[in-house]
Protein backbone atom coordinates (compact mmCIF):
# COMPACT_ATOMS: atom_id res chain seq x y z
CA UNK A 1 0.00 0.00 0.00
CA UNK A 2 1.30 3.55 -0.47
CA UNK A 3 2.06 6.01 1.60
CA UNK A 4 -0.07 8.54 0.14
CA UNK A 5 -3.33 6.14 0.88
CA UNK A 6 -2.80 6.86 4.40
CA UNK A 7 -1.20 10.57 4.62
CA UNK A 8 -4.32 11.83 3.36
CA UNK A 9 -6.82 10.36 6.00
CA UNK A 10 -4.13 10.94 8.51
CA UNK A 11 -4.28 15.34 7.89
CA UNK A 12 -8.12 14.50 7.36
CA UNK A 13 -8.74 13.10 10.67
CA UNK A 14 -6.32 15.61 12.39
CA UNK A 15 -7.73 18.81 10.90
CA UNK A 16 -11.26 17.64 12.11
CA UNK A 17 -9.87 16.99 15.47
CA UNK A 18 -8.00 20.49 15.80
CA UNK A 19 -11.36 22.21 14.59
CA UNK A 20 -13.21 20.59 17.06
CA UNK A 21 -10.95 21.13 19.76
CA UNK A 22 -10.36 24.79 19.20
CA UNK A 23 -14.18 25.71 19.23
CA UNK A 24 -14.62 25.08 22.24
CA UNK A 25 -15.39 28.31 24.47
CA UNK A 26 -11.68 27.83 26.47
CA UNK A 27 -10.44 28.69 23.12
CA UNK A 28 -12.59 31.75 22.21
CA UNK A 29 -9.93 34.17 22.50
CA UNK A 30 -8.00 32.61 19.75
CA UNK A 31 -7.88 34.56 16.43
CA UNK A 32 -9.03 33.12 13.43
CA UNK A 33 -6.19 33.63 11.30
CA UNK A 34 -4.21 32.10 14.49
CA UNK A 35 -6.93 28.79 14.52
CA UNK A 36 -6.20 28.22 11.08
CA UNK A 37 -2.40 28.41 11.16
CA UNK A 38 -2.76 25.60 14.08
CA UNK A 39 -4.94 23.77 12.27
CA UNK A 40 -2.49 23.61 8.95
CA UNK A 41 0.12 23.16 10.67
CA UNK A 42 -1.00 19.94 12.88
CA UNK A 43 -1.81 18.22 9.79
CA UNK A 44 1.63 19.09 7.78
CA UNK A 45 3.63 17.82 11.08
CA UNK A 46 1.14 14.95 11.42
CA UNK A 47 1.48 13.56 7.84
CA UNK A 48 5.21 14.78 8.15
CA UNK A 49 5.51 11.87 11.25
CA UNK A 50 3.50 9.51 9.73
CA UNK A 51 5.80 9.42 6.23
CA UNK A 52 8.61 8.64 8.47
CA UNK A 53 7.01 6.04 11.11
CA UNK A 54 5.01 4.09 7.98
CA UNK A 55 8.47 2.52 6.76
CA UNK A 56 8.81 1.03 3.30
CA UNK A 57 6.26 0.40 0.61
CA UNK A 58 5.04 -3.14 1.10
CA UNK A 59 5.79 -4.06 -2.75
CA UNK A 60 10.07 -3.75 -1.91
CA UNK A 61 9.33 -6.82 0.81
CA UNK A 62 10.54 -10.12 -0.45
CA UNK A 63 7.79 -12.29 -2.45
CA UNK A 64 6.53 -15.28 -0.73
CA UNK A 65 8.45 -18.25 -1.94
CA UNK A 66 6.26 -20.94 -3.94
CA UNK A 67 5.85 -24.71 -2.60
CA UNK A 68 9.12 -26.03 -4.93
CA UNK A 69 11.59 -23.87 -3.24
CA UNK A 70 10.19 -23.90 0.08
CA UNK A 71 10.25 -28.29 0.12
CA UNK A 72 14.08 -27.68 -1.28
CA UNK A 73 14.80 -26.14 1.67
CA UNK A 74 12.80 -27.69 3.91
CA UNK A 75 14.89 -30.95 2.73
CA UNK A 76 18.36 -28.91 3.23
CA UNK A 77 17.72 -28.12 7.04
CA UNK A 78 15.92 -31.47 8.05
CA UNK A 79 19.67 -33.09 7.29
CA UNK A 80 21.69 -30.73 9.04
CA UNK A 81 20.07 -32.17 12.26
């Protein structure tokens, strides 16, 4: 899966989060202009962290091996015992 699949419902979920949290009425003496640059900026640091922490694509990993290779070596470690 890409990256990008999950980036985008990661600033999603985090903008509606930071709007909700900073209408409340303990936040009423926030500016607008000052809500909005928290609000842009918690979901470029949030999809920021989660490029980093989501690690490699999943199409680099290693395909799974088919039935002939894994007997073959199946048969090379059941002599070593």
């Amino acid at each position: 899966m890409k990256k990008s699949k999950i980036i985008l419902p990661i600033m999603i979920v985090v903008t509606v989060l930071a709007t909700i949290i900073l209408s409340q009425e303990e936040y009423s003496e926030v500016t607008i202009i000052n809500r909005i640059l928290i609000i842009v900026g918690a979901a470029i640091v949030s999809s920021v962290i989660g490029y980093f922490l989501l690690g490699s694509d999943v199409d680099k990993v290693d395909p799974k091996p088919n039935d002939n290779t894994a007997n073959k070596i199946n048969k090379k470690n059941s002599g070593r015992k």
